[in-house]
N, C-alpha and C. Protein backbone atom coordinates (compact mmCIF):
# COMPACT_ATOMS: atom_id res chain seq x y z
N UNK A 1 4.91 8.04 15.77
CA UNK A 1 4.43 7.07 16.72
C UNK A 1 3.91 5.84 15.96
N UNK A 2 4.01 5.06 16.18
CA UNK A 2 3.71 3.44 15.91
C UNK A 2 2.81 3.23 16.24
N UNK A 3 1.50 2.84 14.94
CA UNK A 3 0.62 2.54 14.92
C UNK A 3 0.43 0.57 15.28
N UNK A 4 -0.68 0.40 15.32
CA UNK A 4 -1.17 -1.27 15.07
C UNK A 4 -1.23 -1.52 13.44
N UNK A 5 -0.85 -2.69 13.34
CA UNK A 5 -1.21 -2.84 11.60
C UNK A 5 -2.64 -3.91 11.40
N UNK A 6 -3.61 -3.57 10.78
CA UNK A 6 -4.45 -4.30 10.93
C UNK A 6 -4.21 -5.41 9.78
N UNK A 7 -4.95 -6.36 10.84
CA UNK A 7 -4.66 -7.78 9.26
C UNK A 7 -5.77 -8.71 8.87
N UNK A 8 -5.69 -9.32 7.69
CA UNK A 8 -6.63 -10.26 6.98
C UNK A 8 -7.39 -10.39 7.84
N UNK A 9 -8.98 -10.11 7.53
CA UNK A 9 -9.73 -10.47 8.36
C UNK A 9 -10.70 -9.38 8.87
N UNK A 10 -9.81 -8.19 9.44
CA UNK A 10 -10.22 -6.79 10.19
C UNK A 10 -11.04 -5.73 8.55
N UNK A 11 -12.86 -5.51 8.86
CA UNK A 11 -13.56 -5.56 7.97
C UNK A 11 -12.60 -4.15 7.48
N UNK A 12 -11.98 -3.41 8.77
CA UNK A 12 -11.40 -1.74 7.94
C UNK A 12 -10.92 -2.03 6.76
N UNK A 13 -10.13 -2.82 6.49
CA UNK A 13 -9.37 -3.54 5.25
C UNK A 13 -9.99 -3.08 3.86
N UNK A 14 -11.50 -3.60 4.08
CA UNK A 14 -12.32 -3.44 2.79
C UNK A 14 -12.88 -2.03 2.73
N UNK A 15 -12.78 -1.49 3.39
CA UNK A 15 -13.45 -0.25 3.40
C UNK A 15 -13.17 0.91 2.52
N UNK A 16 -13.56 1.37 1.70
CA UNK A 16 -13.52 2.43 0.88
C UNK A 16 -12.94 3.94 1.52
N UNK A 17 -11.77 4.45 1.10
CA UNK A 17 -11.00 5.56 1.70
C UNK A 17 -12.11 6.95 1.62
N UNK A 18 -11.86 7.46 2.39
CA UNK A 18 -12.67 8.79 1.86
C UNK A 18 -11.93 9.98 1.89
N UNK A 19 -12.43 10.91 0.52
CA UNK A 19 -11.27 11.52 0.24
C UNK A 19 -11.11 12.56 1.80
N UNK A 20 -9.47 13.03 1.59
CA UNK A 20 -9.46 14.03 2.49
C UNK A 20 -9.50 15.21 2.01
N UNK A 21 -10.39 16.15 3.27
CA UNK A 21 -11.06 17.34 2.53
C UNK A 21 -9.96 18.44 2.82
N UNK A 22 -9.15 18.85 4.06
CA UNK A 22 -7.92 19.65 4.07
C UNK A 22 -6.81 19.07 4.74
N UNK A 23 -5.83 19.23 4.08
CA UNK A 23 -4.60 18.46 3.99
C UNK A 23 -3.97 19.80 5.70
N UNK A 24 -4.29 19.23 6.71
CA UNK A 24 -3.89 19.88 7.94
C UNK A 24 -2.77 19.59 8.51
N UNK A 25 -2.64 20.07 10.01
CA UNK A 25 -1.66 19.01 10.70
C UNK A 25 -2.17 17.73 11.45
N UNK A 26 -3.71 17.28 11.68
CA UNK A 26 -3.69 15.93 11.91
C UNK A 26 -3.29 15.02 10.95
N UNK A 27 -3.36 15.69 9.23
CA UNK A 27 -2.77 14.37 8.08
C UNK A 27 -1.75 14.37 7.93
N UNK A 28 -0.81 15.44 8.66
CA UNK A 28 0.75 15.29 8.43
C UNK A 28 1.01 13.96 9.74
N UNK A 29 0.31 13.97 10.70
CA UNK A 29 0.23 13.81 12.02
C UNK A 29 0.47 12.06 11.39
N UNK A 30 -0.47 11.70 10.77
CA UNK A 30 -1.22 10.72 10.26
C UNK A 30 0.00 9.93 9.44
N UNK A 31 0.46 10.77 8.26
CA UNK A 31 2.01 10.33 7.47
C UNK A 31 2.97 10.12 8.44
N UNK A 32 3.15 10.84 9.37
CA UNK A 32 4.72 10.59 9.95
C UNK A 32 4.30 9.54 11.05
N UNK A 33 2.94 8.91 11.06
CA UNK A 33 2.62 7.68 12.09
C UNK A 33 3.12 7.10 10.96
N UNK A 34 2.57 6.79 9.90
CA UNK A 34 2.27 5.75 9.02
C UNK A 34 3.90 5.36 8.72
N UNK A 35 5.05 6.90 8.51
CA UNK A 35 5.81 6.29 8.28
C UNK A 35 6.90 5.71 9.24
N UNK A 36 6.22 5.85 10.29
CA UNK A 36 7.24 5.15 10.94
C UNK A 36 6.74 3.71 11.81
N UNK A 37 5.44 4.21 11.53
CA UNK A 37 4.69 2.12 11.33
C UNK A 37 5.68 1.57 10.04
N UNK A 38 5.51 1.84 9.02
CA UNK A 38 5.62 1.17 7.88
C UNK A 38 7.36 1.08 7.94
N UNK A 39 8.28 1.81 8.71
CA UNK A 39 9.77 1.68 8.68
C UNK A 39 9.93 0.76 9.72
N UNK A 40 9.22 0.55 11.23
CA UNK A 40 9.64 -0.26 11.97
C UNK A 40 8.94 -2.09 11.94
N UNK A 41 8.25 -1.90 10.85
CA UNK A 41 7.86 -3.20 10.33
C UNK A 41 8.30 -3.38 9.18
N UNK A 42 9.30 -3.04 8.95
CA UNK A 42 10.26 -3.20 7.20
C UNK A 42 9.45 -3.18 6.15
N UNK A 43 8.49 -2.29 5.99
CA UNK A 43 7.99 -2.30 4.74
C UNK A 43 8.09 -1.13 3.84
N UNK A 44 7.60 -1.63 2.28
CA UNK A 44 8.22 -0.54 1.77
C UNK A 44 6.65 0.40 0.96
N UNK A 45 5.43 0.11 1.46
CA UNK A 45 4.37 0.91 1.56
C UNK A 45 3.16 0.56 2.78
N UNK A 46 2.62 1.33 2.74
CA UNK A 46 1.04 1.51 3.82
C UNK A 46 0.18 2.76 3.47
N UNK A 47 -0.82 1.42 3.62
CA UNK A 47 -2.01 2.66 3.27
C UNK A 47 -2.73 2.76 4.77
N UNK A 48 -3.45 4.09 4.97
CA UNK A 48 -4.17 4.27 6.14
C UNK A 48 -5.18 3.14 6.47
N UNK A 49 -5.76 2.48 5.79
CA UNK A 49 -6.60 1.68 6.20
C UNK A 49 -6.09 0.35 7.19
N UNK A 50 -4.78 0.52 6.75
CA UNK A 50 -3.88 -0.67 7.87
C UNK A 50 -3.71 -0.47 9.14
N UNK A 51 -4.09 1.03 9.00
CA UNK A 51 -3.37 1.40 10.51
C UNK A 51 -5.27 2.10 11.62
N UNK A 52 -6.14 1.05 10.27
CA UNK A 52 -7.23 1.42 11.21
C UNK A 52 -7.91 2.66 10.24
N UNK A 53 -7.36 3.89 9.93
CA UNK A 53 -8.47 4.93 9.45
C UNK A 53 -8.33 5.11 7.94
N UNK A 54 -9.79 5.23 7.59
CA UNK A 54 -10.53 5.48 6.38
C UNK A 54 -10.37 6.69 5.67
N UNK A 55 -9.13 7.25 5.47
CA UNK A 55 -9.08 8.35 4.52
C UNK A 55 -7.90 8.36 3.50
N UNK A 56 -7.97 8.80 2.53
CA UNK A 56 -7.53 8.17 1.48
C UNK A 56 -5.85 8.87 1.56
N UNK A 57 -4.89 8.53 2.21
CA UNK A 57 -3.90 8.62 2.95
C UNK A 57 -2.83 7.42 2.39
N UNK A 58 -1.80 7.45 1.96
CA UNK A 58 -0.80 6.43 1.51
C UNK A 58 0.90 6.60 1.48
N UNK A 59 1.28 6.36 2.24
CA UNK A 59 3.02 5.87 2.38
C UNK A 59 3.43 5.52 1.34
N UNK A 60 4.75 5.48 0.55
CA UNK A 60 6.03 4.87 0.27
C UNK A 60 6.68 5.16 0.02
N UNK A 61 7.89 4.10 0.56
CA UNK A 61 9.46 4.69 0.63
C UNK A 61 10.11 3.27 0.22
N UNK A 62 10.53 3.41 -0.97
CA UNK A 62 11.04 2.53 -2.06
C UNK A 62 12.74 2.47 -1.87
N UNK A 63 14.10 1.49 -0.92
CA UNK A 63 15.25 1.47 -1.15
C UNK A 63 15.51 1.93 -2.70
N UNK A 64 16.74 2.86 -2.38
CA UNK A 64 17.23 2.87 -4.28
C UNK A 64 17.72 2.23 -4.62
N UNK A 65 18.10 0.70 -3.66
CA UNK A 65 18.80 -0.45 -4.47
C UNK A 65 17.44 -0.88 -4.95
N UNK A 66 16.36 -0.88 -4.95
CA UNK A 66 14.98 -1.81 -5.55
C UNK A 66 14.28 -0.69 -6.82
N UNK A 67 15.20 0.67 -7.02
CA UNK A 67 14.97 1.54 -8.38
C UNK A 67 16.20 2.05 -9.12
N UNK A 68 16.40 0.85 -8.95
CA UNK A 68 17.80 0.81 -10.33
C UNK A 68 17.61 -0.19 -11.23
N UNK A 69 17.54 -0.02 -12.28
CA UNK A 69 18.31 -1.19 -13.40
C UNK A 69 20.10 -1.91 -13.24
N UNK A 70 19.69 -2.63 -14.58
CA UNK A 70 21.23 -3.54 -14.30
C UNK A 70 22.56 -2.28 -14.28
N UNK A 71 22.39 -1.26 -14.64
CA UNK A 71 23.44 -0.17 -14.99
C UNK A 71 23.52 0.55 -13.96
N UNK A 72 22.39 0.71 -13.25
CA UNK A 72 22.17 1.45 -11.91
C UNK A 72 21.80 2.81 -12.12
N UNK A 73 20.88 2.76 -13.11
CA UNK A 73 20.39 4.16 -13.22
C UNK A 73 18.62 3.61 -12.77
N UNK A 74 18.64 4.81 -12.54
CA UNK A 74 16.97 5.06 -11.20
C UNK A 74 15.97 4.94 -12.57
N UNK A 75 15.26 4.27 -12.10
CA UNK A 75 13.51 3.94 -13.24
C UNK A 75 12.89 5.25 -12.47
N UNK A 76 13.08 5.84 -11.31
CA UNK A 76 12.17 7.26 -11.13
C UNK A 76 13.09 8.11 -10.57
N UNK A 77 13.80 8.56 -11.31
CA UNK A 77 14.68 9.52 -10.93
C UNK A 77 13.89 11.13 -10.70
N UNK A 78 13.06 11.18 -10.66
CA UNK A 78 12.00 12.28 -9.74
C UNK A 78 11.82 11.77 -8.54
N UNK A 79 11.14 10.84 -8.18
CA UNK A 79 10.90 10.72 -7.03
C UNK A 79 11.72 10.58 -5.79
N UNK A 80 11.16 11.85 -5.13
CA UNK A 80 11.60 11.60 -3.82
C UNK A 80 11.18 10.86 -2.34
N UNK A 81 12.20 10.13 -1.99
CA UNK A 81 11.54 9.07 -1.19
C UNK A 81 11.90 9.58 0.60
N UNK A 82 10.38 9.31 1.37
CA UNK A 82 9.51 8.94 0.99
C UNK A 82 8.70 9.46 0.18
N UNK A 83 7.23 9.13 -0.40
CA UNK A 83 6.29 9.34 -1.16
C UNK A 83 4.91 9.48 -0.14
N UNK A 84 4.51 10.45 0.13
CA UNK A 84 3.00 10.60 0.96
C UNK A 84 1.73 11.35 0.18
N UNK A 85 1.19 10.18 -0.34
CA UNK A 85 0.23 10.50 -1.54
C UNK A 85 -0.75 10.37 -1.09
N UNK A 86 -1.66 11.93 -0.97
CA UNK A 86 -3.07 12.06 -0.43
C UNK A 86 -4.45 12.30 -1.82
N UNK A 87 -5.20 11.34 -1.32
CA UNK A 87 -6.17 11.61 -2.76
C UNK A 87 -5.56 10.69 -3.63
N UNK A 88 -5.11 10.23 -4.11
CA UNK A 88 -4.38 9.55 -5.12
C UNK A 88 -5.44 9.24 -5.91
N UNK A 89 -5.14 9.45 -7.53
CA UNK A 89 -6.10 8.93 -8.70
C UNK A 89 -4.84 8.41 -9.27
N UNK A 90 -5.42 7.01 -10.05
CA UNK A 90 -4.39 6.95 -10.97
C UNK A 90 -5.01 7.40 -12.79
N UNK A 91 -4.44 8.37 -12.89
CA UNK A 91 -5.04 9.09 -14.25
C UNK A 91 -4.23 8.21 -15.48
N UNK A 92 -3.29 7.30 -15.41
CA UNK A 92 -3.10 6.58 -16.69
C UNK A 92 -2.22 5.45 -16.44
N UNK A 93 -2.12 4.35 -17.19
CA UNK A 93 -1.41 2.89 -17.00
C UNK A 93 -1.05 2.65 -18.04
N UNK A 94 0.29 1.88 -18.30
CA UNK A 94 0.64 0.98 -19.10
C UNK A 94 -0.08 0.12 -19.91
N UNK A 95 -0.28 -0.11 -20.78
CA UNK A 95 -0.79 -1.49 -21.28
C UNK A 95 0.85 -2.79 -20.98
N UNK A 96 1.85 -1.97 -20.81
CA UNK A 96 2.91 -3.18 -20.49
C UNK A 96 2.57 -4.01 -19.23
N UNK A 97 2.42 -4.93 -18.47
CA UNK A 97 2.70 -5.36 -17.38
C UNK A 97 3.58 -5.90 -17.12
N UNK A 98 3.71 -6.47 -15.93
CA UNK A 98 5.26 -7.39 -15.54
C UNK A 98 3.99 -8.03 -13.73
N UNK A 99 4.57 -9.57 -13.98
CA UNK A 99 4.12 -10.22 -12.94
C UNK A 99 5.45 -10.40 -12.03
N UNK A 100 5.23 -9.98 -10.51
CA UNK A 100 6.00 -10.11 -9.49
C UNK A 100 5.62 -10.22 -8.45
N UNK A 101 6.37 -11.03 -7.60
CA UNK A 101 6.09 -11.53 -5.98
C UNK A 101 5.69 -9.94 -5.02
N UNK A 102 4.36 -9.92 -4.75
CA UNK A 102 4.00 -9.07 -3.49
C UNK A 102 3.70 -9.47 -2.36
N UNK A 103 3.81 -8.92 -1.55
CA UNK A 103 3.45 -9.20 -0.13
C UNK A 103 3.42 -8.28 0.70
N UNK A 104 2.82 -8.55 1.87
CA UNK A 104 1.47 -7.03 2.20
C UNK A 104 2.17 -6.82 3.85
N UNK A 105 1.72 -5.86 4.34
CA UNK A 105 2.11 -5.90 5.89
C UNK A 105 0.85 -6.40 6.99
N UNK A 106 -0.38 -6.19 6.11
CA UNK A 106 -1.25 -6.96 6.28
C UNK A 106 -1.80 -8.51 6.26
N UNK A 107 -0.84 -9.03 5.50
CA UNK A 107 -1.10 -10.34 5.33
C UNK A 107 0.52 -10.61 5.61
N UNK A 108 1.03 -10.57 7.04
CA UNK A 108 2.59 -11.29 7.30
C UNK A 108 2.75 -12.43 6.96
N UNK A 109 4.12 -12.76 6.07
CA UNK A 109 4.43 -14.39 5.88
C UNK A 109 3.80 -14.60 4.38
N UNK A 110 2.82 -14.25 3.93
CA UNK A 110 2.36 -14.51 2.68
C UNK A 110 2.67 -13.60 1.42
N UNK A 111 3.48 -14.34 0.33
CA UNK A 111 3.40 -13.80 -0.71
C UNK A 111 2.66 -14.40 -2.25
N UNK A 112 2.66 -13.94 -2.89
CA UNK A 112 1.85 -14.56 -4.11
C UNK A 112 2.23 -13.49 -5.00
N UNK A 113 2.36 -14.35 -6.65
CA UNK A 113 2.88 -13.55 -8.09
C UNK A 113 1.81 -12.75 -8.36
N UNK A 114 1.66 -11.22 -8.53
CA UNK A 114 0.81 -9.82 -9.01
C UNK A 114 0.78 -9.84 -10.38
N UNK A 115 0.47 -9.25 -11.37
CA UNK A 115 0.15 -8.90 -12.45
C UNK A 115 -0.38 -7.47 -12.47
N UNK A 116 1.12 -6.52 -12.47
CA UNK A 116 0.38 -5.04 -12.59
C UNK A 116 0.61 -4.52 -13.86
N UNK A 117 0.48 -3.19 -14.32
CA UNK A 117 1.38 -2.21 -15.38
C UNK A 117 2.28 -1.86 -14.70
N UNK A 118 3.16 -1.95 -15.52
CA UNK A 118 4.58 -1.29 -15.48
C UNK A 118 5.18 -0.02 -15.22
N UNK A 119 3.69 1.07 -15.62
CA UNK A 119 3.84 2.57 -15.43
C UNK A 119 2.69 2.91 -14.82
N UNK A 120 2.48 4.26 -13.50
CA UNK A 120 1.20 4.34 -13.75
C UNK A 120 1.70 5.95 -13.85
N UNK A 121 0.49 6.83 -13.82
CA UNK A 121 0.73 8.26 -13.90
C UNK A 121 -0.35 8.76 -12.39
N UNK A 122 -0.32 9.10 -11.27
CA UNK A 122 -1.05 9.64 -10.43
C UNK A 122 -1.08 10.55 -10.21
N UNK A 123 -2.13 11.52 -9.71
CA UNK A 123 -2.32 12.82 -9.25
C UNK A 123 -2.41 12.74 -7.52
N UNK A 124 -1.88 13.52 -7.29
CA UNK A 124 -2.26 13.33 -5.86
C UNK A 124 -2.12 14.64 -5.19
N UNK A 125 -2.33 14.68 -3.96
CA UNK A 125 -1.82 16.37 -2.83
C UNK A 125 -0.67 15.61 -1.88
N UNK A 126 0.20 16.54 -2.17
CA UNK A 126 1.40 16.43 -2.07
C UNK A 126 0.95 16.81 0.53
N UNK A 127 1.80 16.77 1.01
CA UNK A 127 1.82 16.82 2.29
C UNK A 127 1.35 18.55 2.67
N UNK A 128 1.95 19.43 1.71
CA UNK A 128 1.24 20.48 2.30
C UNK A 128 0.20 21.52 1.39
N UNK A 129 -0.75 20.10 0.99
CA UNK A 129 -2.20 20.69 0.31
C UNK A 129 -1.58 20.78 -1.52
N UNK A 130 -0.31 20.66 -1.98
CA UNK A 130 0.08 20.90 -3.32
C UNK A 130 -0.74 19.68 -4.48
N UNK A 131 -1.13 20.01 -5.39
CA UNK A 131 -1.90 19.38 -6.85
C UNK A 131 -0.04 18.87 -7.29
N UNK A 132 0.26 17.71 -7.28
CA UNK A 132 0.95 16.99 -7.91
C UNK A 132 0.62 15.94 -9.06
N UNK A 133 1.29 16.10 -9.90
CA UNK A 133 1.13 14.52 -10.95
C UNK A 133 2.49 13.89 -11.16
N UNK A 134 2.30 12.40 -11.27
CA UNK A 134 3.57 12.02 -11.23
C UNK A 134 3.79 10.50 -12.12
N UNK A 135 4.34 10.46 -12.80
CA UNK A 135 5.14 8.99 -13.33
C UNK A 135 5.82 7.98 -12.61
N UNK A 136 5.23 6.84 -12.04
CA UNK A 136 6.24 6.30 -11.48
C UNK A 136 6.30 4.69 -12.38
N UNK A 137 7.13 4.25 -12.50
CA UNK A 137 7.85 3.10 -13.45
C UNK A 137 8.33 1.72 -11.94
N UNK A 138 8.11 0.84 -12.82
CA UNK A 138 8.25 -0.96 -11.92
C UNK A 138 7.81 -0.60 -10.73
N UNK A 139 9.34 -1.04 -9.68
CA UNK A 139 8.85 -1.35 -8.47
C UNK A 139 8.29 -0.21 -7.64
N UNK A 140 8.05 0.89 -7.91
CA UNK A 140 7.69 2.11 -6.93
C UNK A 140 5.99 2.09 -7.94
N UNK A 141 5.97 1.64 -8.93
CA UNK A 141 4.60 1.84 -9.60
C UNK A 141 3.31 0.50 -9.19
N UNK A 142 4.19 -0.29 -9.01
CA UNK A 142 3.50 -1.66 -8.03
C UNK A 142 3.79 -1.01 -6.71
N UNK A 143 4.38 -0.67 -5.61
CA UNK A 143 3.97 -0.49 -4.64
C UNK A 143 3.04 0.62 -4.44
N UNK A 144 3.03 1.91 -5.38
CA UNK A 144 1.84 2.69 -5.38
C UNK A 144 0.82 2.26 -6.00
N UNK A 145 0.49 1.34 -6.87
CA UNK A 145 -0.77 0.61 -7.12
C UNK A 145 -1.50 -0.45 -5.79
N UNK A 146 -0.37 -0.88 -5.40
CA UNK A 146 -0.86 -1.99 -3.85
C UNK A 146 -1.33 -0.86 -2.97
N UNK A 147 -0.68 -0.06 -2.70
CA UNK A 147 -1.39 0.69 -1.51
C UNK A 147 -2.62 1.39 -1.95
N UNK A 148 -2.72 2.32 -3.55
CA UNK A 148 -4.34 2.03 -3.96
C UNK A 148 -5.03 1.66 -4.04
N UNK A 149 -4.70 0.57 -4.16
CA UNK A 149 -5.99 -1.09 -3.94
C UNK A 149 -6.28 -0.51 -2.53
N UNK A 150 -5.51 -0.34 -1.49
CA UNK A 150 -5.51 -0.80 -0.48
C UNK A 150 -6.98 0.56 -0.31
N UNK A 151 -6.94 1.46 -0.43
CA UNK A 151 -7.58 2.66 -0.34
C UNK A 151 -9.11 2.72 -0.97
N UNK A 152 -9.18 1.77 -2.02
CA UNK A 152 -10.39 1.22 -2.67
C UNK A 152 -11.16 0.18 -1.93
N UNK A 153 -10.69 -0.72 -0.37
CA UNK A 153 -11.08 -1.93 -0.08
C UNK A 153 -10.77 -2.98 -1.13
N UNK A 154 -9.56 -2.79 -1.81
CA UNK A 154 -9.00 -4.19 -2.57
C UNK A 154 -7.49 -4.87 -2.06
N UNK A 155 -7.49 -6.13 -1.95
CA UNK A 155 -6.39 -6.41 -1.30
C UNK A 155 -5.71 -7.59 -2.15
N UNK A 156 -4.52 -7.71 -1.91
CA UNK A 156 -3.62 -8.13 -3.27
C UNK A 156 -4.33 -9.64 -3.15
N UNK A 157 -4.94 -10.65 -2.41
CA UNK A 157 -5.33 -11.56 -2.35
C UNK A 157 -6.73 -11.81 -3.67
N UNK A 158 -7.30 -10.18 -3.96
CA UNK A 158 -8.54 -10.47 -5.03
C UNK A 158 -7.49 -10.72 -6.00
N UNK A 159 -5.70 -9.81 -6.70
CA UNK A 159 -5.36 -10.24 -7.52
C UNK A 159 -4.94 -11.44 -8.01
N UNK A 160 -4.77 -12.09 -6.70
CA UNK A 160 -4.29 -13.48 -7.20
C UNK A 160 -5.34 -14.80 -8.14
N UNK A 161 -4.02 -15.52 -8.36
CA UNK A 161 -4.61 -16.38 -9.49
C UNK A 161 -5.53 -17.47 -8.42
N UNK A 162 -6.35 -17.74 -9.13
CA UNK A 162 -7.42 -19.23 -8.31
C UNK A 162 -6.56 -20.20 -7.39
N UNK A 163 -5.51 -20.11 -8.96
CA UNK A 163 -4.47 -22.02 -8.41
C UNK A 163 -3.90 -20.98 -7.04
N UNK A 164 -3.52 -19.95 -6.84
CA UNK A 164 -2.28 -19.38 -5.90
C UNK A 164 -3.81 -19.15 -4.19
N UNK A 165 -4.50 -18.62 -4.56
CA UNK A 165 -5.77 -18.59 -3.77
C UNK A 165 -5.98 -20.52 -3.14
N UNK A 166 -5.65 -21.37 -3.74
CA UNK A 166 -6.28 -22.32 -3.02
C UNK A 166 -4.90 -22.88 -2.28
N UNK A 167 -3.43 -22.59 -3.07
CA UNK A 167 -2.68 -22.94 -2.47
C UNK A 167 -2.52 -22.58 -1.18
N UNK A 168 -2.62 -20.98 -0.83
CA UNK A 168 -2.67 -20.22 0.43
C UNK A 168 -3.99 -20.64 0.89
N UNK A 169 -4.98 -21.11 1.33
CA UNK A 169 -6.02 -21.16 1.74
C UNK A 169 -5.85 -21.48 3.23
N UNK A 170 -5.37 -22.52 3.61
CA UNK A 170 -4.85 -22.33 4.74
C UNK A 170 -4.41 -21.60 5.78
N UNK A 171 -3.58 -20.95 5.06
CA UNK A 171 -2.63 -19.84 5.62
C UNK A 171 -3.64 -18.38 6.26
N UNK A 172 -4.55 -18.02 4.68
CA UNK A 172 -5.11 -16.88 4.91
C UNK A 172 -6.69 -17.51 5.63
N UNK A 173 -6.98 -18.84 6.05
CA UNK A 173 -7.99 -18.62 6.96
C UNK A 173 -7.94 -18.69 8.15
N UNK A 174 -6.41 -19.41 8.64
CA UNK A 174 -5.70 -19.09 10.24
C UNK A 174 -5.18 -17.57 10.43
N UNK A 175 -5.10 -17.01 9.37
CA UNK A 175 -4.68 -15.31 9.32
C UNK A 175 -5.79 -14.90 9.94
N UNK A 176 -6.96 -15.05 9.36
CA UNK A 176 -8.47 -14.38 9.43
C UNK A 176 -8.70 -14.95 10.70
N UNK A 177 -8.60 -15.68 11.04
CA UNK A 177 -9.35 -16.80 12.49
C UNK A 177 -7.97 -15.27 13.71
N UNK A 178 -6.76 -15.31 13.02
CA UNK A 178 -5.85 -14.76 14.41
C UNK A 178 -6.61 -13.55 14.46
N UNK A 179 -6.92 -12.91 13.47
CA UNK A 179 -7.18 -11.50 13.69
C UNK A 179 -8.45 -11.69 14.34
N UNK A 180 -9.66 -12.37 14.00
CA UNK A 180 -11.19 -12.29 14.61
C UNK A 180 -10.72 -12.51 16.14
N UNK A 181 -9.78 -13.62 16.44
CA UNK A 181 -9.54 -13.70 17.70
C UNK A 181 -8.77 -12.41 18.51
N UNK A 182 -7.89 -11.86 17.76
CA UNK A 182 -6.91 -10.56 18.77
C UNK A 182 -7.99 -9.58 18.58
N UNK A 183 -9.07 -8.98 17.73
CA UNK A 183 -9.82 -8.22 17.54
C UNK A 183 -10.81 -8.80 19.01
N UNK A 184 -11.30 -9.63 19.67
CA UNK A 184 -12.64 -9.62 20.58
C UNK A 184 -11.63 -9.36 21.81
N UNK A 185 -10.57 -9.67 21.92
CA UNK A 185 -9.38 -9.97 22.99
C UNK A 185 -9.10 -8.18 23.44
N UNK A 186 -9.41 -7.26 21.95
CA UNK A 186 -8.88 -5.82 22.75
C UNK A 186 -10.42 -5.57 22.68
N UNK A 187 -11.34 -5.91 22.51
CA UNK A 187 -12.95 -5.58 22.73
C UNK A 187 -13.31 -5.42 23.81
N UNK A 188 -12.36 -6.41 24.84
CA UNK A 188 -13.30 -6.96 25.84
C UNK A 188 -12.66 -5.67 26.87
């Protein structure tokens, strides 16, 4: 079922995930919302806090044309997609990075250049309560770092650079103004 996506502005955003204590059927309940919020708004992660709740809950489902190299061999040839990572730590990073265009389902229309690592290593509980660890490499390791932010109350807008922050300024304070406004509109 298709959730609401909350956006720039809505305080859930910042809010700190809390871990989940048993991986049941309301958190399976919870993934198969998320993923089919996050498929019928073309995106290729979501974290729970978008869709409104505070538990440390995260989507992604990465095309395998966006985890291939020039040869067409997979940078995560483990992973199976989707990815529903509960608890998520990231237990180790790259010192490599690579800067690339992100953009959020939370912030529609806006993108701006990231600066992540290249690798991360996470632990997480797999959908039915399992202790997983996992390697994921480029674009599946930036979209599981964005949706961690997202789970911490960090949003790709703290990563950006000053100059890219004043360029969007505009943008993200009519973002913030739509949401304060559709937020009193379902209040009332």
């Amino acid at each position: 079922m298709k959730k609401t996506i909350h956006t720039y502005g809505d305080a859930v955003l910042r809010k700190k995930a809390r871990p989940v204590e048993k991986v049941d059927d309301a958190i399976r309940a919870l993934v198969r919302d998320m993923l089919d919020t996050m498929r019928e708004e073309r995106g290729v992660g979501l974290a729970a806090e978008q869709v409104g709740e505070d538990v440390a809950v995260c989507v992604i489902e990465v095309p395998p044309e966006m985890d291939r190299d020039d040869k067409g061999l997979f940078f995560n040839p483990g992973a199976t997609m989707p990815l529903a990572l509960i608890n998520p730590k990231i237990v180790a990073a790259s010192r490599d990075t690579e800067t690339a265009e992100e953009g959020c389902l939370s912030f529609p229309g806006i993108y701006a250049p990231i600066t992540r690592p290249v690798e991360v290593t996470v632990e997480y509980l797999d959908t039915q309560g399992k202790a997983r660890a996992q390697t994921f490499r480029k674009f599946v390791a930036r979209a599981v770092q964005h949706e961690m932010d997202h789970l911490n109350g960090v949003l790709f807008v703290d990563h950006m650079s000053a100059l890219k922050k004043i360029a969007l300024a505009g943008q993200l304070k009519r973002l913030k103004r739509e949401t304060k406004e559709a937020m009193k509109e379902t209040n009332l």
